[in-house]
Protein backbone atom coordinates (compact mmCIF):
# COMPACT_ATOMS: atom_id res chain seq x y z
CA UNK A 1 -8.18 -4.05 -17.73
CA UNK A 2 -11.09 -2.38 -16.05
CA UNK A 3 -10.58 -1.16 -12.61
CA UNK A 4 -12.52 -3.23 -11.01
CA UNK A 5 -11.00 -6.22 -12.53
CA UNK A 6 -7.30 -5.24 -11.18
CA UNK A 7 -5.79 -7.79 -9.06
CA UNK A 8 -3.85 -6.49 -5.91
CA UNK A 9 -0.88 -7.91 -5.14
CA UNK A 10 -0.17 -8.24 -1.11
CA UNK A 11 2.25 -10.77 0.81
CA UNK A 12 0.51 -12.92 4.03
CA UNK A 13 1.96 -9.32 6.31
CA UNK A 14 -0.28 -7.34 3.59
CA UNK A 15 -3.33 -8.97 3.80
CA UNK A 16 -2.93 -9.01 7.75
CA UNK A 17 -2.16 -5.54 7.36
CA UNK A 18 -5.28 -5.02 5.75
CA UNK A 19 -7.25 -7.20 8.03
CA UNK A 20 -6.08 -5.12 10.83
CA UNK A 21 -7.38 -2.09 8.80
CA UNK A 22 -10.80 -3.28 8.95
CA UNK A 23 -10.66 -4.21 12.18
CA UNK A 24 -9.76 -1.13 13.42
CA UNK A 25 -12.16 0.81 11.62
CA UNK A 26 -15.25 -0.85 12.20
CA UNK A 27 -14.15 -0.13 15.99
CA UNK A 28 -14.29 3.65 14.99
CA UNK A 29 -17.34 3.05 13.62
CA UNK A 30 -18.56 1.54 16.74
CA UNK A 31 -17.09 4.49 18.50
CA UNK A 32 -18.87 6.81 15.91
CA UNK A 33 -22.49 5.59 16.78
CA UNK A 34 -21.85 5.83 20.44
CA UNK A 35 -21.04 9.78 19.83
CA UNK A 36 -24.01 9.73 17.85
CA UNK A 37 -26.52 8.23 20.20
CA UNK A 38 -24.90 10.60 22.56
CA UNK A 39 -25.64 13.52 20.40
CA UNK A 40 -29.13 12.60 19.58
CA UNK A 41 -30.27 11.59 23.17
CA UNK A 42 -28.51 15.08 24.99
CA UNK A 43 -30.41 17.21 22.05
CA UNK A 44 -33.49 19.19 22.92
CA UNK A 45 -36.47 18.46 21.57
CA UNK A 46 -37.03 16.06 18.71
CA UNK A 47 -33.15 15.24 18.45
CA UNK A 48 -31.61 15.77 15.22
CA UNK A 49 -33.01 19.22 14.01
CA UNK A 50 -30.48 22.44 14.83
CA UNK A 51 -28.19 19.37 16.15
CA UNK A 52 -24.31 20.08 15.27
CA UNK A 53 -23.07 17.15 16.97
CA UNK A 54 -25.85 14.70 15.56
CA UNK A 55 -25.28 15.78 11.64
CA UNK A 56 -21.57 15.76 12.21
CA UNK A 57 -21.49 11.77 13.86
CA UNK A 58 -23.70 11.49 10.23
CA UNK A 59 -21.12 12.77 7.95
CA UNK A 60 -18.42 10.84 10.23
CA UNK A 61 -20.28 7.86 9.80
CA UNK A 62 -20.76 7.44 5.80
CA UNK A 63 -17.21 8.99 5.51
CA UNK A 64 -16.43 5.84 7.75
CA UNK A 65 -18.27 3.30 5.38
CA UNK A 66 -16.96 4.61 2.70
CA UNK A 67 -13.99 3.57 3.60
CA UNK A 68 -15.16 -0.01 4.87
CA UNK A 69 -16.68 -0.31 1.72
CA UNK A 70 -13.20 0.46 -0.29
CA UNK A 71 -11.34 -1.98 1.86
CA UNK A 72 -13.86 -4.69 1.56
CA UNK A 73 -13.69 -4.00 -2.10
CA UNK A 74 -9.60 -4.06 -2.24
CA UNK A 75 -10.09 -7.56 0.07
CA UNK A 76 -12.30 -9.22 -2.80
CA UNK A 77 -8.66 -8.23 -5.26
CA UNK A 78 -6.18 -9.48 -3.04
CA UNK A 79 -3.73 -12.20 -4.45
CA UNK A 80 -1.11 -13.52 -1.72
CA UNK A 81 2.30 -13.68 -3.18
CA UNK A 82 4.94 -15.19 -1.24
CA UNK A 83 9.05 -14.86 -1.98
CA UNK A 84 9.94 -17.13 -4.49
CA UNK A 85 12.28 -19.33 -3.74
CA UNK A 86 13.29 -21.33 -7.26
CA UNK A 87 15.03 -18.56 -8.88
CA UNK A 88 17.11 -15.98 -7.24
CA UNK A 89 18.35 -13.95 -9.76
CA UNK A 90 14.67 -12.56 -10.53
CA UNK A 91 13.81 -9.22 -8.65
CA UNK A 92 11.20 -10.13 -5.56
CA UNK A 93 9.36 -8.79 -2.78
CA UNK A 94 11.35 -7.95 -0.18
CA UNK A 95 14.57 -7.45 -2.66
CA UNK A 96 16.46 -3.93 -2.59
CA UNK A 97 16.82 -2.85 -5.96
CA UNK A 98 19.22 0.08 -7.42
CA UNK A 99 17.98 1.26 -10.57
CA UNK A 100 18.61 4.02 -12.97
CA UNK A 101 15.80 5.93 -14.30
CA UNK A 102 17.01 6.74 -18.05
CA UNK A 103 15.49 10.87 -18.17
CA UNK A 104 14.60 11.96 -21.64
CA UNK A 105 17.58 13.66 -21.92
CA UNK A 106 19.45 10.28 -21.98
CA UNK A 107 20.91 11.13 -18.67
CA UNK A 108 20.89 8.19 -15.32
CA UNK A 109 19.13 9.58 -12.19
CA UNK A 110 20.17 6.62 -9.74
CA UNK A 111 17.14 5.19 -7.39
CA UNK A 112 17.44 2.82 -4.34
CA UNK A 113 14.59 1.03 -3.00
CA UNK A 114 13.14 -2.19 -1.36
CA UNK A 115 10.25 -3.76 -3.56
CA UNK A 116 7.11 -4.82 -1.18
CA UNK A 117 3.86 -6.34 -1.30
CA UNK A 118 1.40 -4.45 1.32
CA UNK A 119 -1.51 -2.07 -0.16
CA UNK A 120 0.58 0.92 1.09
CA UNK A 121 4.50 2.19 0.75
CA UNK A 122 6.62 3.81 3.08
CA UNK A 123 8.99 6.71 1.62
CA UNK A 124 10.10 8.20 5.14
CA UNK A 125 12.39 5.32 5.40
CA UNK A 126 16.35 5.10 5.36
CA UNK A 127 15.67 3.00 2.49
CA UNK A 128 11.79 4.41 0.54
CA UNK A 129 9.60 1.39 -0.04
CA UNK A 130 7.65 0.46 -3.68
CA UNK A 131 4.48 -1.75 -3.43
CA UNK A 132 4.60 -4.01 -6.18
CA UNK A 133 0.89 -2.54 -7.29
CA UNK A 134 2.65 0.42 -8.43
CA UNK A 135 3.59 1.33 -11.80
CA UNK A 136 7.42 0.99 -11.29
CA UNK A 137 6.97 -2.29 -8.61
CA UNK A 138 5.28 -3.87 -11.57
CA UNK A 139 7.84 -2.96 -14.26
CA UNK A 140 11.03 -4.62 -12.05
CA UNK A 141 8.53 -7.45 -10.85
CA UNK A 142 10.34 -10.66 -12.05
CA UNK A 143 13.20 -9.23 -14.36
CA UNK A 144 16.54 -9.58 -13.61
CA UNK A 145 19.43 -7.51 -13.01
CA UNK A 146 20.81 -5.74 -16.43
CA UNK A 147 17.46 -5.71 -17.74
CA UNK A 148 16.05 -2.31 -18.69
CA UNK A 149 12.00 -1.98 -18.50
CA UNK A 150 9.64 0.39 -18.94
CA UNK A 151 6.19 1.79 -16.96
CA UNK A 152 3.77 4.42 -17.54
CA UNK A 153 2.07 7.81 -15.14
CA UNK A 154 -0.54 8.93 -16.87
CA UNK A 155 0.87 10.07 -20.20
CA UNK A 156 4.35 10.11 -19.30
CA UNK A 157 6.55 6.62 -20.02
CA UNK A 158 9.72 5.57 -17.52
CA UNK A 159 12.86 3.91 -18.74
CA UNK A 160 14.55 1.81 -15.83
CA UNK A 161 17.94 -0.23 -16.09
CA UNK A 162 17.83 -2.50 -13.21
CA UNK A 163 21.96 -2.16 -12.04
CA UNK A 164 21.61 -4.10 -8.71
CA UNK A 165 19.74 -5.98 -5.85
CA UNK A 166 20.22 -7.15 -2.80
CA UNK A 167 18.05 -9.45 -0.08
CA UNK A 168 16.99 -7.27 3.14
CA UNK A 169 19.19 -7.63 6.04
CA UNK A 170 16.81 -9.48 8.86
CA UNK A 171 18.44 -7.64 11.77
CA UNK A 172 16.77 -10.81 14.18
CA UNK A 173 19.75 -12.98 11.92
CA UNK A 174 22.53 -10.78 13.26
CA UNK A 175 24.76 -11.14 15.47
CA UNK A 176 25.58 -8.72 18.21
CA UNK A 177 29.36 -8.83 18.98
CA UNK A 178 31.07 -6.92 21.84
């Protein structure tokens, strides 16, 4: 499948996420061409020539729709996905999912983390994040637990034995007891 044929997978918080994302950045945009006008309008003489300010607004400004441009494009992939609730024993968004990676040597190197939909993980957490667009979220996508599956880097190929998941704790479901 050709890159620009490759679905993204996002939950309704993913696409929002990304909605936000554009959002915000055409505001720095907007930001960027007030700087600008500012730039050009304080410059002596004609405006832009020997004007530091005024070329660097200019470089700001396509690095800026450059990335408009890529979000727009990931926006035209984007297929919502939403927790499925028929079959519970399948890996899903949201799930937290212990795995062993099988090395080369034949040797387990255990792995714990929560499987999500957005565009983007987060590792710094308690528990790291995978975004089901990644190699590894779509190898554990659907299976179940036992099942060993496979997923490719570049050249090198994965071996994963699915040993476990569990459904995030909502903490807004618990109860605080005294």
């Amino acid at each position: 499948m050709q890159e620009k044929e490759k679905k993204i997978y996002v939950d309704q918080a993913g696409y929002e996420q990304l909605l936000k994302n554009i959002e915000v950045l055409k505001e720095k945009i907007r930001q960027n061409n007030l700087e600008k006008g500012e730039a050009y309008s304080g410059a002596v003489g004609d405006g832009w020539h020997d004007n530091f300010a005024f070329d660097e607004a200019n470089r700001q400004e396509r690095m800026l729709l450059g990335q408009l441009q890529e979000y727009y494009d990931q926006l035209s992939k984007i297929v919502i996905i939403e927790q499925s609730q028929d079959d519970i024993a399948k890996i899903d968004i949201g799930d937290i999912i212990s795995v062993n990676i099988i090395l080369s040597s034949g040797e387990a190197e255990p792995m714990q983390f929560k499987l999500v939909a957005t565009l983007g993980a987060t590792l710094d957490q308690e528990i790291p994040e995978v975004t089901i667009n990644s190699p590894m979220g779509k190898a554990v996508y659907g299976k179940t637990v036992g099942a060993e599956t496979s997923y490719k880097v570049g050249e090198r190929n994965f071996k994963v034995q699915i040993i476990g998941k569990d459904k995030e704790l909502d903490k807004s479901d618990e109860i605080i007891r005294k």
